[in-house]
PDB file of N, CA and C in Angstrom:
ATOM      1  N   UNK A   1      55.798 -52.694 118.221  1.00  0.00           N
ATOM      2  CA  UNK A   1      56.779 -51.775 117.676  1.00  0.00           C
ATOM      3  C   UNK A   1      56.081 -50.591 117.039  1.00  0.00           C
ATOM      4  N   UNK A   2      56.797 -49.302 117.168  1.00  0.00           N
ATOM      5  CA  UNK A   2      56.203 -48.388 117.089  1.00  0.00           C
ATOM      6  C   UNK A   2      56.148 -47.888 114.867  1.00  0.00           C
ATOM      7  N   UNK A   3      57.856 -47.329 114.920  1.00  0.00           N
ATOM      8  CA  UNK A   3      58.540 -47.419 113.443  1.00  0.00           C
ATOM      9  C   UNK A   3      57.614 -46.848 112.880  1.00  0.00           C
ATOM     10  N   UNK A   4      57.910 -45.747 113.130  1.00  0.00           N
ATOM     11  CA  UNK A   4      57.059 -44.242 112.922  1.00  0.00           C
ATOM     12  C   UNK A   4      57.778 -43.794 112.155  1.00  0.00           C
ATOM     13  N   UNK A   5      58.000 -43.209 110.819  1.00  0.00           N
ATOM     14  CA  UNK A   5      58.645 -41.848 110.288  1.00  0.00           C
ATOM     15  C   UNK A   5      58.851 -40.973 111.346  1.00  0.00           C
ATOM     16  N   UNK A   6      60.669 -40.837 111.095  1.00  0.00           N
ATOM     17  CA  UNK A   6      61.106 -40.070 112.266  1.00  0.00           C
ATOM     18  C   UNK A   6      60.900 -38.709 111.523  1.00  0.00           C
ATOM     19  N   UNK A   7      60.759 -36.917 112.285  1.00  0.00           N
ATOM     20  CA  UNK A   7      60.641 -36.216 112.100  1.00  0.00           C
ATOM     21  C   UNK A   7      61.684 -35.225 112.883  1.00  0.00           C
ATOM     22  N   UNK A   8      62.650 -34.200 112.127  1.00  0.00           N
ATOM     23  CA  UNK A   8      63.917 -33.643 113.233  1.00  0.00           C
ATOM     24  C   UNK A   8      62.666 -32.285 113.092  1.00  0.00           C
ATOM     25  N   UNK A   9      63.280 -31.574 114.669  1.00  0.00           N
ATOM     26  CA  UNK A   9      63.022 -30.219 114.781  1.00  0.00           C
ATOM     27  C   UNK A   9      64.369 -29.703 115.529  1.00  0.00           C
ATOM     28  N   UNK A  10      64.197 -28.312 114.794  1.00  0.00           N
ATOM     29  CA  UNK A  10      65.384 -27.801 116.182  1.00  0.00           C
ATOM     30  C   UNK A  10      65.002 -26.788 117.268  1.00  0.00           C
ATOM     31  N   UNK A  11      65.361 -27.272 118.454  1.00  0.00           N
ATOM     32  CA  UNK A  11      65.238 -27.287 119.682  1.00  0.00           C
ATOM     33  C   UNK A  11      65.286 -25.679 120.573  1.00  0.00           C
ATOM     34  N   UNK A  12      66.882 -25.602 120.005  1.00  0.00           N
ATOM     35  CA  UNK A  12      67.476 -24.203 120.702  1.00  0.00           C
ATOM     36  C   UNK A  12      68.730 -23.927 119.574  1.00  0.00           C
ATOM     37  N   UNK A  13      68.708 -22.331 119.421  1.00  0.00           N
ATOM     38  CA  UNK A  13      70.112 -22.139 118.450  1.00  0.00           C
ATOM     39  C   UNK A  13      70.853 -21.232 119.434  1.00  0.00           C
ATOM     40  N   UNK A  14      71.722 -20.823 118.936  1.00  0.00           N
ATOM     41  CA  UNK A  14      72.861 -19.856 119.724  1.00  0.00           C
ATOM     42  C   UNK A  14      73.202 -18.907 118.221  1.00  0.00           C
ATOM     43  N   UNK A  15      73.673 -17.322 118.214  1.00  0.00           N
ATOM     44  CA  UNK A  15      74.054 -16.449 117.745  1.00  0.00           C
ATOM     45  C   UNK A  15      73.384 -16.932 116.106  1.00  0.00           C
ATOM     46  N   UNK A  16      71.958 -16.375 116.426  1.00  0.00           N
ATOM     47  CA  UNK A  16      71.389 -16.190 115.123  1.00  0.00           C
ATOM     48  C   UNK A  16      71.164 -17.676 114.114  1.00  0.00           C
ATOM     49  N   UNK A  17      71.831 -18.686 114.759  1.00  0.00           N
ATOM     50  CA  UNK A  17      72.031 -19.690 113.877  1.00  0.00           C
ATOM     51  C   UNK A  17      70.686 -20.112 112.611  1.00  0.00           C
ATOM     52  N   UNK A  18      69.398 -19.986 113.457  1.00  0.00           N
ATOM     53  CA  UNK A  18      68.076 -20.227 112.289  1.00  0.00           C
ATOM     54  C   UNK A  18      68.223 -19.388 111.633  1.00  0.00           C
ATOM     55  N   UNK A  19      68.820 -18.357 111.467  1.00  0.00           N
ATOM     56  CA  UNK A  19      68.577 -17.369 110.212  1.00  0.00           C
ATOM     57  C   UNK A  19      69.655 -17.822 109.556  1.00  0.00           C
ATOM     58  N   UNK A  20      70.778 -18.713 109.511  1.00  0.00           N
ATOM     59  CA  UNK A  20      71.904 -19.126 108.479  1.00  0.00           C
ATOM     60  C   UNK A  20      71.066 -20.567 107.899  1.00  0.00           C
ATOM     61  N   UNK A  21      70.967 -21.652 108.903  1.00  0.00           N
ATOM     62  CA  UNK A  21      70.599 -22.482 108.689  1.00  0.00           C
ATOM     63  C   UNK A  21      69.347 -23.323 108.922  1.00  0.00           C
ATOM     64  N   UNK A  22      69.050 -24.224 108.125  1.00  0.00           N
ATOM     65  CA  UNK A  22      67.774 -25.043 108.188  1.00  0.00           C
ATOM     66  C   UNK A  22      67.616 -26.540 108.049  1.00  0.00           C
ATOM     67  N   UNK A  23      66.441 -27.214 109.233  1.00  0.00           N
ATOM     68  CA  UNK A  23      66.804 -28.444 108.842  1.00  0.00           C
ATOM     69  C   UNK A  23      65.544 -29.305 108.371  1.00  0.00           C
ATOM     70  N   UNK A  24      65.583 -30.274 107.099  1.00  0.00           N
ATOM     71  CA  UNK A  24      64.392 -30.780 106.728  1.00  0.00           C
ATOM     72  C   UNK A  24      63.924 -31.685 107.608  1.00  0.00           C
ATOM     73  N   UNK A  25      62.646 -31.584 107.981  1.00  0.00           N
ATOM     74  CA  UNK A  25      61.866 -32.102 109.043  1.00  0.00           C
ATOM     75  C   UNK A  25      61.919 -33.905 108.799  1.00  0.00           C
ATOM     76  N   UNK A  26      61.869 -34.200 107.462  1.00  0.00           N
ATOM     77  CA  UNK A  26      61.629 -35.048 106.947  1.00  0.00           C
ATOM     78  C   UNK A  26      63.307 -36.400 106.891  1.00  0.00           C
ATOM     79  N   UNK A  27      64.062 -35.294 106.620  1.00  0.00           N
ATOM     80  CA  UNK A  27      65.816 -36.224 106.274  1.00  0.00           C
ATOM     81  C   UNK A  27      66.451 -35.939 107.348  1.00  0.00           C
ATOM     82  N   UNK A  28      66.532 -34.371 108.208  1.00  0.00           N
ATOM     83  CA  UNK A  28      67.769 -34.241 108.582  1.00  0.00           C
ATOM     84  C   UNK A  28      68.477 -33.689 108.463  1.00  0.00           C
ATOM     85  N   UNK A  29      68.093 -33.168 107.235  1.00  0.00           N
ATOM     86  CA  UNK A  29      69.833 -32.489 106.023  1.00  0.00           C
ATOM     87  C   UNK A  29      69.283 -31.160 106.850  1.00  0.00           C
ATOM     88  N   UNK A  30      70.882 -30.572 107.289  1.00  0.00           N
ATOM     89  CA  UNK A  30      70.993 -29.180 107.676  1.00  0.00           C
ATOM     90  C   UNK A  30      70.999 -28.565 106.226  1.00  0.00           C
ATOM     91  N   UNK A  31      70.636 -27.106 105.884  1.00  0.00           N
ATOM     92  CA  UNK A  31      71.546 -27.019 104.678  1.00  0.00           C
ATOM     93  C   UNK A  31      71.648 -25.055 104.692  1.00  0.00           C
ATOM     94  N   UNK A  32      72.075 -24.669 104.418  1.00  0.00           N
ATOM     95  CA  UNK A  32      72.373 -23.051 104.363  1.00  0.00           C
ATOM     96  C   UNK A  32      71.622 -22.671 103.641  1.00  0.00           C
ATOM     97  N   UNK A  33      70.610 -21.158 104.370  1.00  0.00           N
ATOM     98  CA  UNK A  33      69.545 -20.655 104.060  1.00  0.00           C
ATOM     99  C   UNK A  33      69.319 -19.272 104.589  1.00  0.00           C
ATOM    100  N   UNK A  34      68.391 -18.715 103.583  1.00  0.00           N
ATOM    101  CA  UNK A  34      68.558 -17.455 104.945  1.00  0.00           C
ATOM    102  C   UNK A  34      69.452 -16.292 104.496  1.00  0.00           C
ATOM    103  N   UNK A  35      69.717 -15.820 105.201  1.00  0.00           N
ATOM    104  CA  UNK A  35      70.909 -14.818 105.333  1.00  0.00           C
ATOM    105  C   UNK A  35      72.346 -15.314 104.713  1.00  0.00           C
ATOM    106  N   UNK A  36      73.211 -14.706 103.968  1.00  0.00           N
ATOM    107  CA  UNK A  36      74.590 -15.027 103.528  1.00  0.00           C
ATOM    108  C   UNK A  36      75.258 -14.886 104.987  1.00  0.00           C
ATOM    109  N   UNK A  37      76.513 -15.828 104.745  1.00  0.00           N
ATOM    110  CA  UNK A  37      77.178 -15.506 106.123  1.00  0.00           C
ATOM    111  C   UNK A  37      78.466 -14.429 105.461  1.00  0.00           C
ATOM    112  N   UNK A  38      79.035 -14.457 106.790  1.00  0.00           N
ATOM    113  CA  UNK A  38      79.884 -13.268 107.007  1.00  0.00           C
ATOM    114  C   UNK A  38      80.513 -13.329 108.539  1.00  0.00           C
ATOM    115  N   UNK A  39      81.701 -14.272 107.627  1.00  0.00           N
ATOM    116  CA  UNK A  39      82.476 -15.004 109.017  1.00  0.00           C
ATOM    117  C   UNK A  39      82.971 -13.857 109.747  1.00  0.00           C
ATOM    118  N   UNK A  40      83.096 -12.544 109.873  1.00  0.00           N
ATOM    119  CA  UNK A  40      83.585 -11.510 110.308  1.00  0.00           C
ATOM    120  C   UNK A  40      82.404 -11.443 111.861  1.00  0.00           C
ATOM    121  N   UNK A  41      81.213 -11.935 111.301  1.00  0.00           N
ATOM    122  CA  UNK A  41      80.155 -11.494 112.475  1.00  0.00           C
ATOM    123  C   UNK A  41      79.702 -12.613 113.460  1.00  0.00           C
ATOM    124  N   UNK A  42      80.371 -13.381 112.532  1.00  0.00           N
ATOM    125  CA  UNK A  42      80.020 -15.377 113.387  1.00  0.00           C
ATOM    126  C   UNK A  42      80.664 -16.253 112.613  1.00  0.00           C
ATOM    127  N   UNK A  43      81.525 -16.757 113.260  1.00  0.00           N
ATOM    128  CA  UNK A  43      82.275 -18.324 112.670  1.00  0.00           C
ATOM    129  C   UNK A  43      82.055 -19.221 113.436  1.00  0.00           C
ATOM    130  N   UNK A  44      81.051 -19.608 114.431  1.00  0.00           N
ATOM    131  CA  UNK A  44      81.014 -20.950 114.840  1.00  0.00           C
ATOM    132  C   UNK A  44      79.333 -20.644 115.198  1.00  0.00           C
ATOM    133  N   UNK A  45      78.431 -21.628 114.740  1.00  0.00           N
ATOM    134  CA  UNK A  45      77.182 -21.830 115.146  1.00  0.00           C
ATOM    135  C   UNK A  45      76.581 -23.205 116.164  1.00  0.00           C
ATOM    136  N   UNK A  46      75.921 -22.875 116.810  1.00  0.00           N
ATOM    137  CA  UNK A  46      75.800 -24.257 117.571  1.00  0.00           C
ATOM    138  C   UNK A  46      74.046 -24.122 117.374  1.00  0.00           C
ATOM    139  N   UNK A  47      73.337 -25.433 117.315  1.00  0.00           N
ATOM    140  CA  UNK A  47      72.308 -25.561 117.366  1.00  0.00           C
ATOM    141  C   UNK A  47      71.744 -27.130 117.900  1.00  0.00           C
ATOM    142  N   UNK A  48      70.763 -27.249 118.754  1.00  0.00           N
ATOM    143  CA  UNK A  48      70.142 -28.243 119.055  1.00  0.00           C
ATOM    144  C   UNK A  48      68.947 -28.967 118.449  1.00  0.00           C
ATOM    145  N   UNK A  49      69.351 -30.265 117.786  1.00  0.00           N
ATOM    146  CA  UNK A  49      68.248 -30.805 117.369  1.00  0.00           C
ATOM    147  C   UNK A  49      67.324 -31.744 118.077  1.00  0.00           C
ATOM    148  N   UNK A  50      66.255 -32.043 117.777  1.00  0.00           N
ATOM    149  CA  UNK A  50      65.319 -33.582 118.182  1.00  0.00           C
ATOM    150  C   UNK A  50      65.089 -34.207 117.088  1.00  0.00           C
ATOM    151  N   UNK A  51      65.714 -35.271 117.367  1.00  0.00           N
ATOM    152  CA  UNK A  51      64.318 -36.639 116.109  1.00  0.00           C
ATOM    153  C   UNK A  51      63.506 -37.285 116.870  1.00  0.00           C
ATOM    154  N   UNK A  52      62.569 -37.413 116.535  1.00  0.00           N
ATOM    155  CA  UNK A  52      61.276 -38.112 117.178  1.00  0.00           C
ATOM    156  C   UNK A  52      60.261 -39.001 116.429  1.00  0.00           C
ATOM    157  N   UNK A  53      60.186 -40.065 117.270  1.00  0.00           N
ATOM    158  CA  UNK A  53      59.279 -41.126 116.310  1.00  0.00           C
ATOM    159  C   UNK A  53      58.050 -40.683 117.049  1.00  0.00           C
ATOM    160  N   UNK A  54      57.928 -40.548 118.570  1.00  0.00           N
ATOM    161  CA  UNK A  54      56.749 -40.646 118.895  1.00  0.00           C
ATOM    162  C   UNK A  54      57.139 -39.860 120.779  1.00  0.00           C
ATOM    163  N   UNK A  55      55.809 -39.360 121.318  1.00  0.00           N
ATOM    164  CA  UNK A  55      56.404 -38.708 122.523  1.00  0.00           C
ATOM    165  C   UNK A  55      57.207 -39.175 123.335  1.00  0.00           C
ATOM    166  N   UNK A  56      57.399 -40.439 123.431  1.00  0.00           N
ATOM    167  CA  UNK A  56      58.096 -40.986 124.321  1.00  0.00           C
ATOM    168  C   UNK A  56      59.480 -41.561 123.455  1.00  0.00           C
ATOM    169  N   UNK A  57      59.440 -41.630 122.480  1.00  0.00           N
ATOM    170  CA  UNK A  57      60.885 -42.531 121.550  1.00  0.00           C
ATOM    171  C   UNK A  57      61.706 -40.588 120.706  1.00  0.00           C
ATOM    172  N   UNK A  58      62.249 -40.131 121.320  1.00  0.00           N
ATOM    173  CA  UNK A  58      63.036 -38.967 120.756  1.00  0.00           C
ATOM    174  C   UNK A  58      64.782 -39.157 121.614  1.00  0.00           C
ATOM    175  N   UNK A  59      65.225 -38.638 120.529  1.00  0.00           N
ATOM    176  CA  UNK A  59      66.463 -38.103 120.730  1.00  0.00           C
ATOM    177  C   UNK A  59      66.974 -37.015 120.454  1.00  0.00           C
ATOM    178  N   UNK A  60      68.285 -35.889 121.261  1.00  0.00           N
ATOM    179  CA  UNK A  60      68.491 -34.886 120.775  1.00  0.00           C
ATOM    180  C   UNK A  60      70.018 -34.750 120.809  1.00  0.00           C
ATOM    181  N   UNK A  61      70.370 -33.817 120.038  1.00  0.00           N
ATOM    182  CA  UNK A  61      71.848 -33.552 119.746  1.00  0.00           C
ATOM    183  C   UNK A  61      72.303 -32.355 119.215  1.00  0.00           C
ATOM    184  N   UNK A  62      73.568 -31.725 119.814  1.00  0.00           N
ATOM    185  CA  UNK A  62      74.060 -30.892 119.880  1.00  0.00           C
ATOM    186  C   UNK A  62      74.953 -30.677 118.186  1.00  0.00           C
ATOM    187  N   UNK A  63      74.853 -29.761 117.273  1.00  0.00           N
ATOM    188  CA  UNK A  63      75.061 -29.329 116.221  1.00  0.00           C
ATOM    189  C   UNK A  63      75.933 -28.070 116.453  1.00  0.00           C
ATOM    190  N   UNK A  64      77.423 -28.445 115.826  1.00  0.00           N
ATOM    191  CA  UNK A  64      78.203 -27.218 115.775  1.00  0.00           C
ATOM    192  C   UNK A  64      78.892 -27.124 114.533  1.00  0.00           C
ATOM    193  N   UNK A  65      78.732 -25.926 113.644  1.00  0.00           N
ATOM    194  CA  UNK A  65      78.933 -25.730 112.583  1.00  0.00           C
ATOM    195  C   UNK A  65      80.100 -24.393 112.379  1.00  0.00           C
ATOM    196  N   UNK A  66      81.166 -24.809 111.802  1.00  0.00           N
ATOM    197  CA  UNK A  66      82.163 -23.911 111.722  1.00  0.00           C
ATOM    198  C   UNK A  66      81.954 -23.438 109.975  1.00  0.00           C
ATOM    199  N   UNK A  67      82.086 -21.629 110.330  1.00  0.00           N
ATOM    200  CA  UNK A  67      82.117 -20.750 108.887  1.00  0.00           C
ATOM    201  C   UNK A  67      83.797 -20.662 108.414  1.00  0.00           C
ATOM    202  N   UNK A  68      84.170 -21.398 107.494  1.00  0.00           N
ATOM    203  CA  UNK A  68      85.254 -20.952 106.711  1.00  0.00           C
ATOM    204  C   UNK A  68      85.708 -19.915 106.147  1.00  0.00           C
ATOM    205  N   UNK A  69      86.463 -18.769 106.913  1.00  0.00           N
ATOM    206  CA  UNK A  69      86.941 -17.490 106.030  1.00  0.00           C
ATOM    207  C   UNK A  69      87.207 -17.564 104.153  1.00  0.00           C
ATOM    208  N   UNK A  70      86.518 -16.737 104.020  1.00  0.00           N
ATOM    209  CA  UNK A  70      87.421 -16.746 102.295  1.00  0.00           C
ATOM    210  C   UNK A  70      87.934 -14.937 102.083  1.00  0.00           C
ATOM    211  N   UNK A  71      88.876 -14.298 101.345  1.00  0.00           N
ATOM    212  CA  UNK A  71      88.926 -13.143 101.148  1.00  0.00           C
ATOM    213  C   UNK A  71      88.235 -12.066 100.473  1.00  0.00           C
ATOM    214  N   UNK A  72      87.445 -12.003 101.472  1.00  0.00           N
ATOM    215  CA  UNK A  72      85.978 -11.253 101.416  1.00  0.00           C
ATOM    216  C   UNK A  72      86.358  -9.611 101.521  1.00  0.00           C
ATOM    217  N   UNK A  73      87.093  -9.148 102.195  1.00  0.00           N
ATOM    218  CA  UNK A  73      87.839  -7.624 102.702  1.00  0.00           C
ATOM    219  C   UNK A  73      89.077  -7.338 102.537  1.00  0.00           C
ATOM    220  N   UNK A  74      88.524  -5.828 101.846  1.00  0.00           N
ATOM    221  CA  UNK A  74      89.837  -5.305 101.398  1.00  0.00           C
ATOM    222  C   UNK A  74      90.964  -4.686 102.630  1.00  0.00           C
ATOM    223  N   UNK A  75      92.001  -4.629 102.600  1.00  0.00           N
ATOM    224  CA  UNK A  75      92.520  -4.254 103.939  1.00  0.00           C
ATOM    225  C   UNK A  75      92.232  -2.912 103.631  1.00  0.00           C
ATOM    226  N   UNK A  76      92.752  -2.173 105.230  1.00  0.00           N
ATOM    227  CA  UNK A  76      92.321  -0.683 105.237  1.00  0.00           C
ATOM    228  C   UNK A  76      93.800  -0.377 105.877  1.00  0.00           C
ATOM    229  N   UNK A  77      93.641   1.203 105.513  1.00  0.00           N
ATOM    230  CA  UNK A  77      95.061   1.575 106.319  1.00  0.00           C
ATOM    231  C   UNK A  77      95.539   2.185 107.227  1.00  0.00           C
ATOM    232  N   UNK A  78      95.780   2.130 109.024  1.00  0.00           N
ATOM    233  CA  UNK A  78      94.998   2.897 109.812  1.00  0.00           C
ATOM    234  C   UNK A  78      95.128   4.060 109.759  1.00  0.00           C
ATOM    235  N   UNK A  79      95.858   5.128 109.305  1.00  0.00           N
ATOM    236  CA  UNK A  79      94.973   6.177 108.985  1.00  0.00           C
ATOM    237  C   UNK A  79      95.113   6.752 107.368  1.00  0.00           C
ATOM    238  N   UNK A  80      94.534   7.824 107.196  1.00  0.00           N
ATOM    239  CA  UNK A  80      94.266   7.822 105.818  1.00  0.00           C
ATOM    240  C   UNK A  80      95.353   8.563 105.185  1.00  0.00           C
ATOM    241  N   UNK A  81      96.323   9.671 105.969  1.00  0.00           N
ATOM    242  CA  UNK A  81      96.819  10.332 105.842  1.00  0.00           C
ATOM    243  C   UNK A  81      98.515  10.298 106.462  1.00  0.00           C
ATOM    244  N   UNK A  82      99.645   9.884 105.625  1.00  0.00           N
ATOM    245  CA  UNK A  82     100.843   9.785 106.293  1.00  0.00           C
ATOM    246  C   UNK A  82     102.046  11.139 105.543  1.00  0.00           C
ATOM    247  N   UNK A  83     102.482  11.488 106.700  1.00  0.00           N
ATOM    248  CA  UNK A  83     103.956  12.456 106.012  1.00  0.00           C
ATOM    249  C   UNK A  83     104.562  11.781 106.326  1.00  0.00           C
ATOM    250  N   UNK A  84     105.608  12.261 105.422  1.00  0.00           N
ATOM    251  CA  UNK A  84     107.275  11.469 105.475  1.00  0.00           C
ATOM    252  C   UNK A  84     108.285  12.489 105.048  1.00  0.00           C
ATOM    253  N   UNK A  85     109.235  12.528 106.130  1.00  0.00           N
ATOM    254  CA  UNK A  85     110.632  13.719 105.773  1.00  0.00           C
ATOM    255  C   UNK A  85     111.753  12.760 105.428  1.00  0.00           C
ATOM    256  N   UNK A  86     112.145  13.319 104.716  1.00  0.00           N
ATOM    257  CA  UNK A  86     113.492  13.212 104.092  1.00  0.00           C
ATOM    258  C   UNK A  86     114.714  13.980 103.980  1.00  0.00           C
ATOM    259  N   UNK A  87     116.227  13.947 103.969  1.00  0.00           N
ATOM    260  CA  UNK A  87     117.249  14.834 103.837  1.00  0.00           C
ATOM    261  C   UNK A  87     117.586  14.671 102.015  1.00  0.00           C
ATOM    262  N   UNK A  88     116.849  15.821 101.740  1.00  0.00           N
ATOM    263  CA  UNK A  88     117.686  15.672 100.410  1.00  0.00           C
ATOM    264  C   UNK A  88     119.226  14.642 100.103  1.00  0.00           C
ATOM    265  N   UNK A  89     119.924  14.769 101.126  1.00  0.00           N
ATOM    266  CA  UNK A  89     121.109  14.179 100.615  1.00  0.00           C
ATOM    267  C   UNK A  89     121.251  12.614 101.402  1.00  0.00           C
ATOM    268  N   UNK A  90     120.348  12.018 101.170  1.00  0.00           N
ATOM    269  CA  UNK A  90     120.161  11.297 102.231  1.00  0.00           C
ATOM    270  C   UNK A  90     120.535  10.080 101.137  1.00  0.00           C
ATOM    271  N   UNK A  91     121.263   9.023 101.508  1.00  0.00           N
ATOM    272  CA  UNK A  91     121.490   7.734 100.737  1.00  0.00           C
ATOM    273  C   UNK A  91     120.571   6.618 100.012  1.00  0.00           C
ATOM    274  N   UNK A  92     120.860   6.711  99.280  1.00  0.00           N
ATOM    275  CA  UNK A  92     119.602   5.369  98.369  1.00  0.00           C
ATOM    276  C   UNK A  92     119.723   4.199  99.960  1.00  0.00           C
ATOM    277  N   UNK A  93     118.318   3.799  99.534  1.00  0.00           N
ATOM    278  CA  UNK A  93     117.655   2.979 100.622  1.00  0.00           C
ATOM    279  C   UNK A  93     117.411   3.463 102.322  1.00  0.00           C
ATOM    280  N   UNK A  94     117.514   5.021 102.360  1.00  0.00           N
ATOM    281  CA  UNK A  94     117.172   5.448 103.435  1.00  0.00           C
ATOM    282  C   UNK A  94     115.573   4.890 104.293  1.00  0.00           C
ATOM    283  N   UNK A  95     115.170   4.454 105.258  1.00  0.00           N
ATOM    284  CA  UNK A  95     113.647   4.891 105.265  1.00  0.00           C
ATOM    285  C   UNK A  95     113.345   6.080 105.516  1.00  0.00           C
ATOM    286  N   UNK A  96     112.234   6.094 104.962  1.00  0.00           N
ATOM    287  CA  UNK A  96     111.709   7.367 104.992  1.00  0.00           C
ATOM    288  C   UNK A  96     110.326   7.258 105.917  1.00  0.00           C
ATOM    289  N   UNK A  97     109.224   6.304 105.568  1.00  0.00           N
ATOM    290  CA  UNK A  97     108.104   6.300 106.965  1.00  0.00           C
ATOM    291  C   UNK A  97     107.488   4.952 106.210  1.00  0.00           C
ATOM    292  N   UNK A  98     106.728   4.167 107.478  1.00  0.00           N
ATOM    293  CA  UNK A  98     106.480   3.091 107.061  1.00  0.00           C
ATOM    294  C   UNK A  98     105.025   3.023 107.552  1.00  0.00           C
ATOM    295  N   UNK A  99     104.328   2.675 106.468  1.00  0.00           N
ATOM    296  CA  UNK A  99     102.822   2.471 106.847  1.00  0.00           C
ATOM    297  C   UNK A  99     102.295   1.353 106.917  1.00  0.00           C
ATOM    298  N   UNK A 100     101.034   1.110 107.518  1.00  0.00           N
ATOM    299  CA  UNK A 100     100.367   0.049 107.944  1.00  0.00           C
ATOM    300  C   UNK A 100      99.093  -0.417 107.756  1.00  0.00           C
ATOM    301  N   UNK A 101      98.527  -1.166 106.951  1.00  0.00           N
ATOM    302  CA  UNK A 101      97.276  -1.662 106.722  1.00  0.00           C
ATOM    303  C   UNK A 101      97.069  -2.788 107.519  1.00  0.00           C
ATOM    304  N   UNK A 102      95.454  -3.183 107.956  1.00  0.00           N
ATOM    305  CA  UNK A 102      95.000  -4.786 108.676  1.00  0.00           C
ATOM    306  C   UNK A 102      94.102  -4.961 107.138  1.00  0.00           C
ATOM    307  N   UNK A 103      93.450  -6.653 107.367  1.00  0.00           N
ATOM    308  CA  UNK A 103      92.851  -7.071 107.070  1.00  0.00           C
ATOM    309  C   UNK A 103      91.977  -7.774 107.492  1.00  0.00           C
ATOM    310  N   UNK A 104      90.704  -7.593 107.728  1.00  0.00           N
ATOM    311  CA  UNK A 104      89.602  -8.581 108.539  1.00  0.00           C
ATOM    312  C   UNK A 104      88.999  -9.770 108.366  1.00  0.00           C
ATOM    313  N   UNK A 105      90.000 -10.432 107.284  1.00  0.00           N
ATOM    314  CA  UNK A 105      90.241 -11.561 106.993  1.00  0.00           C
ATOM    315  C   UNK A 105      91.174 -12.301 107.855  1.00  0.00           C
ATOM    316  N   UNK A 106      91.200 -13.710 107.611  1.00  0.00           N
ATOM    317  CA  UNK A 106      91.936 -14.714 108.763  1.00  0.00           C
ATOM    318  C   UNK A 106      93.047 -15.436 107.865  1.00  0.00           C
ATOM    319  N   UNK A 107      93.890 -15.345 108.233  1.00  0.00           N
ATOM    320  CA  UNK A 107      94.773 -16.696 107.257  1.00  0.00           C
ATOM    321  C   UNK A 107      95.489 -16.190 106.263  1.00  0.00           C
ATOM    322  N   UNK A 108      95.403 -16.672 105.476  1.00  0.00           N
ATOM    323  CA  UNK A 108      96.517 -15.836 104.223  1.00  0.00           C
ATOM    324  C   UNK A 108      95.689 -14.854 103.469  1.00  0.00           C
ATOM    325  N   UNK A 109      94.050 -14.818 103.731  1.00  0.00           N
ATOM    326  CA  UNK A 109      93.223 -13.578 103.469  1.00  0.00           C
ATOM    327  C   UNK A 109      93.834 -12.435 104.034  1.00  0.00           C
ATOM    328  N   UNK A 110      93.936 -12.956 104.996  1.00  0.00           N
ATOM    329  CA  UNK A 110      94.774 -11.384 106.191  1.00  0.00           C
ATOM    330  C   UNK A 110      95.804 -10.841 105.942  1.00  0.00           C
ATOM    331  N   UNK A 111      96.796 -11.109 104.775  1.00  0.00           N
ATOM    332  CA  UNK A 111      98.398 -11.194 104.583  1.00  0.00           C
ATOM    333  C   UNK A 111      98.370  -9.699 104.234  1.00  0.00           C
ATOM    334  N   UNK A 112      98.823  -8.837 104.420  1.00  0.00           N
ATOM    335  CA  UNK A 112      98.603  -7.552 103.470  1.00  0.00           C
ATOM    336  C   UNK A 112     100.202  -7.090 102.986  1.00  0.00           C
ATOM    337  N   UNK A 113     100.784  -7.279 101.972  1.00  0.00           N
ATOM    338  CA  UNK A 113     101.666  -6.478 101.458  1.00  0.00           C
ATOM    339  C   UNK A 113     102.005  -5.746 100.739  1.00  0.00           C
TER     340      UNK A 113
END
């Protein structure tokens, strides 16, 4: 029997993932490092690991890590500049012009009223 201290490395990442995250060679533990995220530029990371006791005794596995929006952005309004006409004699609760902001947030971050 071999019963080697296993050791993880990772393998292959997809969209930047080693610069968010890292994994101890020693446990395993992924843990966030690096760069702050900014679910606007990446919300799902995938990365490939190995554990290995010895060249011939390894295993590997596929790691996918989802970024949780929080309300990070202010909405904007698409443009900066709106007129609005009116008839002087025009009745309470007329509209007059209706504008529009987004938010690049997801979920009830995104709500803009």
């Amino acid at each position: 029997m071999n019963n080697k201290p296993l050791t993880y490395s990772p393998l292959m990442t997809w969209r930047d993932a080693s610069e968010f995250f890292h994994i101890d060679p020693n446990t395993g533990v992924i843990t966030s490092g690096g760069s702050s995220f900014d679910r606007e530029r990446g919300s799902t990371f995938r990365m490939q690991f190995r554990a290995r006791e010895s060249d011939q005794l390894f295993s590997t596995c596929l790691v996918e890590i989802d970024v949780k929006d929080i309300n990070d952005n202010s909405p904007k309004f698409v443009t900066e500049n709106y007129d609005g006409r009116v008839l002087e004699n025009s009745p309470r609760g007329t509209d007059v012009i209706r504008v529009h902001a987004n938010d690049a947030d997801t979920g009830a971050g995104a709500e803009v009223t």
